[in-house]
C-alpha atoms as a PDB file:
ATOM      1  CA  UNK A   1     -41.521 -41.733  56.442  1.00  0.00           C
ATOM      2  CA  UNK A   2     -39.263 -42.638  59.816  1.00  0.00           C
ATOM      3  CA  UNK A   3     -39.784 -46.001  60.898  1.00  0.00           C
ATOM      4  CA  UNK A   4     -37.692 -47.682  63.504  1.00  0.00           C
ATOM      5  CA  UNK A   5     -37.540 -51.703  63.672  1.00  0.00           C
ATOM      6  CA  UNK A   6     -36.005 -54.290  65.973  1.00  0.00           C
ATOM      7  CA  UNK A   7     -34.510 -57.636  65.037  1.00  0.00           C
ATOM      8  CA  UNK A   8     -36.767 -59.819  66.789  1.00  0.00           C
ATOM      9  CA  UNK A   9     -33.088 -62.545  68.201  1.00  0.00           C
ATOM     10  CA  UNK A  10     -31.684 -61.675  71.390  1.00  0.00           C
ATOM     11  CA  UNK A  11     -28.220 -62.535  69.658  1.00  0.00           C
ATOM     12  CA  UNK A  12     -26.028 -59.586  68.679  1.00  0.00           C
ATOM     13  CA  UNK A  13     -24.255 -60.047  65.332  1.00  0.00           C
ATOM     14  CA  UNK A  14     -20.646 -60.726  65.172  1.00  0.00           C
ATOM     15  CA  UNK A  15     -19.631 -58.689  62.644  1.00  0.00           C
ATOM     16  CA  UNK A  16     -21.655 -55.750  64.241  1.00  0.00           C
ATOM     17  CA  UNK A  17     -19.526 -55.938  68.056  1.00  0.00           C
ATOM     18  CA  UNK A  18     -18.252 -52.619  68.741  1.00  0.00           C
ATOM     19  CA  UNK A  19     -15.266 -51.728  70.696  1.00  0.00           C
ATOM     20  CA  UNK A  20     -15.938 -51.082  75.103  1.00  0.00           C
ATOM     21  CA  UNK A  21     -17.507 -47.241  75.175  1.00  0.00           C
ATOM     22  CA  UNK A  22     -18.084 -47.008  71.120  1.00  0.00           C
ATOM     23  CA  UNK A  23     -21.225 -46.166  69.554  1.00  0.00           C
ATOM     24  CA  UNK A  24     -21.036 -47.231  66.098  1.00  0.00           C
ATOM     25  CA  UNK A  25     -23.748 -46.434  62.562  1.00  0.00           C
ATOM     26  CA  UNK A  26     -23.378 -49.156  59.775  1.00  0.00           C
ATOM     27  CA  UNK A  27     -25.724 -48.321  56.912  1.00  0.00           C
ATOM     28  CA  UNK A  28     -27.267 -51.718  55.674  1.00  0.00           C
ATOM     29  CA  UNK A  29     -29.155 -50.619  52.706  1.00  0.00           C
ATOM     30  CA  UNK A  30     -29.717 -46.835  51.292  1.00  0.00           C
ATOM     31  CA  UNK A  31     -31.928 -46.364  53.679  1.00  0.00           C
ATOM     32  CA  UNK A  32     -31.377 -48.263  57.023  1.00  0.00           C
ATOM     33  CA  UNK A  33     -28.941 -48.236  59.694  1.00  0.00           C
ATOM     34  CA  UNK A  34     -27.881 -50.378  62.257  1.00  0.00           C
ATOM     35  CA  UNK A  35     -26.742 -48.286  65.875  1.00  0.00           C
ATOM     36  CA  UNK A  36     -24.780 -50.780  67.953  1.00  0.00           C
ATOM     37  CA  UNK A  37     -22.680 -50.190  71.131  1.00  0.00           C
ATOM     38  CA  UNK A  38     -21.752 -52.681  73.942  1.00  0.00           C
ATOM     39  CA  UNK A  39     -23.985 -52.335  76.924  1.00  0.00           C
ATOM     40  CA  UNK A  40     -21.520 -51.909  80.091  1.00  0.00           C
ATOM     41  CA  UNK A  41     -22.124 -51.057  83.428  1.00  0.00           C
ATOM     42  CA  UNK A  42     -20.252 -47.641  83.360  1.00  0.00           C
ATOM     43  CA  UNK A  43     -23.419 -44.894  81.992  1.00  0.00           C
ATOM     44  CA  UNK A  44     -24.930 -46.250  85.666  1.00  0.00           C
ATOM     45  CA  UNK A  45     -21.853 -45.413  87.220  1.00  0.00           C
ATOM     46  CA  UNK A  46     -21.137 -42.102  86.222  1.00  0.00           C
ATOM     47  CA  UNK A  47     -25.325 -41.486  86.386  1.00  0.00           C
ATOM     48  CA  UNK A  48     -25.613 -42.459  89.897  1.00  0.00           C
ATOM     49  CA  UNK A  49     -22.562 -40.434  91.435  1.00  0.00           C
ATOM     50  CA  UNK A  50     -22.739 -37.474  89.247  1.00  0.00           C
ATOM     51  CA  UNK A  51     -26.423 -37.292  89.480  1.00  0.00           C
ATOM     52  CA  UNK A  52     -27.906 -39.620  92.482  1.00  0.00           C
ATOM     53  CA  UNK A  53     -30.078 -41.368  89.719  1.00  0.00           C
ATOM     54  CA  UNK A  54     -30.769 -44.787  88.881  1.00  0.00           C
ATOM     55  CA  UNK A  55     -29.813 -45.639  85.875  1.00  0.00           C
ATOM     56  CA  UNK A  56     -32.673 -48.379  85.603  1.00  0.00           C
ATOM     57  CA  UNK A  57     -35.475 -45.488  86.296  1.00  0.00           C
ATOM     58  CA  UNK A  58     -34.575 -43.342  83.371  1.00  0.00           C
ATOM     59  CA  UNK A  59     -35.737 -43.892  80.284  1.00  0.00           C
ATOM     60  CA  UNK A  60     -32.959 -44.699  77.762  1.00  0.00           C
ATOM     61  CA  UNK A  61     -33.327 -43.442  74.094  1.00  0.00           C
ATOM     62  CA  UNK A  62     -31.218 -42.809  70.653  1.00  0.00           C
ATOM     63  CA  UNK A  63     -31.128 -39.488  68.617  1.00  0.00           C
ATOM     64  CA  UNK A  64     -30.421 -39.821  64.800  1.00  0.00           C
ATOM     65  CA  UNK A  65     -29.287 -36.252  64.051  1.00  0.00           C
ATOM     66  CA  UNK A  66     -29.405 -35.237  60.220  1.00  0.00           C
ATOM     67  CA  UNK A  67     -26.316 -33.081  60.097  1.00  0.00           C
ATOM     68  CA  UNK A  68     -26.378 -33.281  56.250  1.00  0.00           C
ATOM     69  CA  UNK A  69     -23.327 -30.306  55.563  1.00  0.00           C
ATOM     70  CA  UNK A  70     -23.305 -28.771  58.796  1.00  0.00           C
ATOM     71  CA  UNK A  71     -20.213 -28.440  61.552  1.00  0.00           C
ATOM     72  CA  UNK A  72     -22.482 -30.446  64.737  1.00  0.00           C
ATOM     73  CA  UNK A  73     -22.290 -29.116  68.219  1.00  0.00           C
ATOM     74  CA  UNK A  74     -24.817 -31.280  69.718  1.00  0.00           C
ATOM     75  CA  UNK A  75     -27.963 -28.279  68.961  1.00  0.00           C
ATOM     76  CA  UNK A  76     -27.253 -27.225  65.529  1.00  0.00           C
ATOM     77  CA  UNK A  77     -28.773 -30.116  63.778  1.00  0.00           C
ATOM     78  CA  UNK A  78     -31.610 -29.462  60.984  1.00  0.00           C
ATOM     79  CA  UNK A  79     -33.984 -32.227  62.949  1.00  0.00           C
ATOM     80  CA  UNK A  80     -33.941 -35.493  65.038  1.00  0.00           C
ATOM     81  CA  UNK A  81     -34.918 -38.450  65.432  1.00  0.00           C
ATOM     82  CA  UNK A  82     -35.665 -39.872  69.061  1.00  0.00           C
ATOM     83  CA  UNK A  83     -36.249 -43.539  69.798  1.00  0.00           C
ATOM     84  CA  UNK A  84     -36.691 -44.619  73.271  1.00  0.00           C
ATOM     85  CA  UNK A  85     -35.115 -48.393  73.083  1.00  0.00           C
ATOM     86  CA  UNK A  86     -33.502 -51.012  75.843  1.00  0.00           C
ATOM     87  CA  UNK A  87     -29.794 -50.354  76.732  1.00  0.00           C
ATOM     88  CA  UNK A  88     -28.929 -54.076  77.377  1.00  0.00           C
ATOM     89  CA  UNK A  89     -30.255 -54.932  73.985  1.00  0.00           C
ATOM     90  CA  UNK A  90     -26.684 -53.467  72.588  1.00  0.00           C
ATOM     91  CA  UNK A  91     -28.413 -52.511  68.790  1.00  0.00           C
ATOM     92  CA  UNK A  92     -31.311 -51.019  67.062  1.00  0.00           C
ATOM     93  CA  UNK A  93     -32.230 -50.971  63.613  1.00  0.00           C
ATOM     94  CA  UNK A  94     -33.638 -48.087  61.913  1.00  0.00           C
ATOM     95  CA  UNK A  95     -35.014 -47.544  58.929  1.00  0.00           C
ATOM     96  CA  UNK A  96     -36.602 -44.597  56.881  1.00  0.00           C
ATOM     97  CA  UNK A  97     -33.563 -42.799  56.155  1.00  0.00           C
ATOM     98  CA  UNK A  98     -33.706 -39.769  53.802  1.00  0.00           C
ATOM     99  CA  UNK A  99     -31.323 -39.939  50.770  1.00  0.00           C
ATOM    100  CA  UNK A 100     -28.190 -37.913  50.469  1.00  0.00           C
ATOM    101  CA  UNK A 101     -28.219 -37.026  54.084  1.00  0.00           C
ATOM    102  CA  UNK A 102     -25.541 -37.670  56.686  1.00  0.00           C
ATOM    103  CA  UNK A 103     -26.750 -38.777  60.017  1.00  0.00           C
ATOM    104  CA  UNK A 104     -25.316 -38.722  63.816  1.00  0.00           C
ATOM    105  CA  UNK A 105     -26.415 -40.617  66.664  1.00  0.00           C
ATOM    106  CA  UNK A 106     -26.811 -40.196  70.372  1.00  0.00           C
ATOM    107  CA  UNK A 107     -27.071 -42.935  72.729  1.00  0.00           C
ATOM    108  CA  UNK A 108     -28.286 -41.364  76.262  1.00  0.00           C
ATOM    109  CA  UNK A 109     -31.170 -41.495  78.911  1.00  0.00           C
ATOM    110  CA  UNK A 110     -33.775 -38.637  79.432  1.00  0.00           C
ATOM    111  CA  UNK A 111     -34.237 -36.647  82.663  1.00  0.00           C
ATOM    112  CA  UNK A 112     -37.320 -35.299  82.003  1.00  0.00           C
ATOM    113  CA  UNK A 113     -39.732 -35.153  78.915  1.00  0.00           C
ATOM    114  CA  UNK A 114     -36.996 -32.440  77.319  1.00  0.00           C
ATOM    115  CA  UNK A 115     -34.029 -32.990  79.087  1.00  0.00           C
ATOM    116  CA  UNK A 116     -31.618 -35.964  76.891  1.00  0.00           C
ATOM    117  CA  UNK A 117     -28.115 -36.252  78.280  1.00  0.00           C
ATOM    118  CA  UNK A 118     -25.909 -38.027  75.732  1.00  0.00           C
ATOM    119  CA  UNK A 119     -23.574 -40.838  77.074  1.00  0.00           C
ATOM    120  CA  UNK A 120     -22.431 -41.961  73.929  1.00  0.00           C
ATOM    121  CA  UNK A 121     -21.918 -40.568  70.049  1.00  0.00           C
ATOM    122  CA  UNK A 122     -21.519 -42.507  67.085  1.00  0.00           C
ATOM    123  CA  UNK A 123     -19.815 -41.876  63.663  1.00  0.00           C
ATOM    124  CA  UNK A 124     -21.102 -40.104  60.807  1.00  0.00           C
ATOM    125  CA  UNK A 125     -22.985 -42.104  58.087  1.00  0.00           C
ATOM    126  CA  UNK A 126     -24.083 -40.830  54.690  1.00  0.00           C
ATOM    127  CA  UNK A 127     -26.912 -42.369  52.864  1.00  0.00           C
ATOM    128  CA  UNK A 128     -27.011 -42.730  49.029  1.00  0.00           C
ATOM    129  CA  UNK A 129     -28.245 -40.101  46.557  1.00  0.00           C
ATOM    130  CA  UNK A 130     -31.300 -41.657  44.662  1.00  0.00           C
ATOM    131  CA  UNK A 131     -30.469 -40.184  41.658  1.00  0.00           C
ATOM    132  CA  UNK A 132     -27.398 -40.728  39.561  1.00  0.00           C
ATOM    133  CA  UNK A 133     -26.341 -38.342  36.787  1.00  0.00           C
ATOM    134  CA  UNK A 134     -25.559 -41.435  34.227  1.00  0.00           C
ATOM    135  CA  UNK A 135     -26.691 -44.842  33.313  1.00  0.00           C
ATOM    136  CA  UNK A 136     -24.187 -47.373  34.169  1.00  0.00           C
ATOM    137  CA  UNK A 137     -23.877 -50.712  35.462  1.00  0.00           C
ATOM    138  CA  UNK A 138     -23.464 -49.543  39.309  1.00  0.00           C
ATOM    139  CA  UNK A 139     -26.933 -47.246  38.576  1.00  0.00           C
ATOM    140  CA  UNK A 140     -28.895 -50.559  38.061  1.00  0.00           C
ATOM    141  CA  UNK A 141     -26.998 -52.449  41.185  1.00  0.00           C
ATOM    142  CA  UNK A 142     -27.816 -49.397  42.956  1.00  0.00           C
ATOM    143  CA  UNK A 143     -31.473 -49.269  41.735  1.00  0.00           C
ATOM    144  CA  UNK A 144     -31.809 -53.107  42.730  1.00  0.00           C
ATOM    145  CA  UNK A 145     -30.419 -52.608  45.783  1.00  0.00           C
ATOM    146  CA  UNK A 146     -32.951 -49.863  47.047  1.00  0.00           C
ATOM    147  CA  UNK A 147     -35.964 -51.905  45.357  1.00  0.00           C
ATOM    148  CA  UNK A 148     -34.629 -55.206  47.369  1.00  0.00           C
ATOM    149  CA  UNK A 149     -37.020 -55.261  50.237  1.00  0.00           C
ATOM    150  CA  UNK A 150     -40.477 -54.252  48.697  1.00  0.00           C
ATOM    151  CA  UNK A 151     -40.223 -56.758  46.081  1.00  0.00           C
ATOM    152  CA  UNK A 152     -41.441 -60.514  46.792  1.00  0.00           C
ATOM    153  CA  UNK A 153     -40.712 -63.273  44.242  1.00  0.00           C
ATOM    154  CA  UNK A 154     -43.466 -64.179  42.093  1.00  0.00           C
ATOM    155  CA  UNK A 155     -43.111 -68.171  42.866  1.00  0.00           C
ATOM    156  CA  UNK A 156     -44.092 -67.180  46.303  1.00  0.00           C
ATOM    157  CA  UNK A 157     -48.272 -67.413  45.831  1.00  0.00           C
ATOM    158  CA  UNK A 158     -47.284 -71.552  44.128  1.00  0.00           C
ATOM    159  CA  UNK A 159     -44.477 -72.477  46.537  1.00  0.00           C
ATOM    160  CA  UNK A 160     -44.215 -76.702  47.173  1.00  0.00           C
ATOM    161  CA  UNK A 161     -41.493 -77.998  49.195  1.00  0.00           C
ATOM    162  CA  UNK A 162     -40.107 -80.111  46.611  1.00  0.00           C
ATOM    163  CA  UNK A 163     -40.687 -77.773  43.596  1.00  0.00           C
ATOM    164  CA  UNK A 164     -41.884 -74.746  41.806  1.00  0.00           C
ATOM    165  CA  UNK A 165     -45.195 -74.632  39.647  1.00  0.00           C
ATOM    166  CA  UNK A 166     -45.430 -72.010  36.997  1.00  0.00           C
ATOM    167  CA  UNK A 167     -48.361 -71.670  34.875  1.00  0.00           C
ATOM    168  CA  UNK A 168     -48.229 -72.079  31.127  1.00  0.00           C
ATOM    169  CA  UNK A 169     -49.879 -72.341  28.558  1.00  0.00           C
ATOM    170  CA  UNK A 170     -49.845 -75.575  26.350  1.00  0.00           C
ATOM    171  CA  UNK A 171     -50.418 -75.589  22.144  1.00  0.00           C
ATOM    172  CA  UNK A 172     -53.539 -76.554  21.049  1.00  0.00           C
ATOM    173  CA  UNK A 173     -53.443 -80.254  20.279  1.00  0.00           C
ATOM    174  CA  UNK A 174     -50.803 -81.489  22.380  1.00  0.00           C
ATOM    175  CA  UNK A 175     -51.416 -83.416  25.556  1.00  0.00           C
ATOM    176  CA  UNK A 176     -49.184 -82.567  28.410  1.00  0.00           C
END
């Protein structure tokens, strides 16, 4: 059901730059999220005089908290997601999300196979309800939208570079 996934560029996107010491959620599609932050040098800082670790030697990770309808204090939420990932890398995409939930997230390193210390939290996101009461226009965008990604064009089995091939069929008695 959960899947994470990583863009495979080493380029962050521009429109996706957060502010210094921000961890931000943008939902892409109804169910994926991008978590971005900007990768400075003060988590190793505060980790190595507060704790006398090495903030290369721990093992960073995000939490994606579902705190669908519920007042967060950092324990309460109904479950978690936890993704070990790169700090440097500055984003991760995740997809997988449940619909009509609202979702948290964590950016921190782990002590020890239990112990997560949080550096940074994000914003709340919601995702999309996949069902809509009525049948209107934004029902089928919404529809599309969700259906986007599993879907392949049917051209793609006679692609040419120059042009597209579709079979049909002729009349009988005319040469084409």
């Amino acid at each position: 059901m959960f899947q994470e996934t990583v863009s495979s560029t080493s380029q962050k996107p521009i429109d996706f730059v957060p502010i210094k010491g921000e961890l931000q959620l943008k939902l892409l599609t109804p169910r994926k999220i991008i978590l971005f932050w900007e990768a400075s040098s003060l988590p190793a800082k505060i980790l190595n005089c507060f704790f006398n670790l090495q903030f290369e030697d721990l093992i960073h990770a995000a939490r994606i908290y579902d705190v669908t309808e519920i007042q967060f204090n950092g324990r309460n939420a109904h479950h978690y997601y936890e993704i070990p990932l790169s700090y440097d890398n500055g984003y991760w995409m995740i997809k997988g999300l449940i619909a009509n939930r609202s979702y948290l997230a964590h950016l921190g390193v782990k002590f020890t196979e239990r112990e997560f210390f949080p550096l940074l939290q994000s914003n709340i996101i919601h995702t999309p309800t996949i069902d809509i009461p009525f049948d209107n226009g934004i029902y089928h965008d919404l529809l599309q939208f969700q259906t986007y990604e599993d879907k392949h064009p049917k051209w793609i089995e006679h692609v040419s570079t120059y042009s597209y091939y579709q079979e049909c069929s002729a009349p009988e008695g005319e040469n084409g």
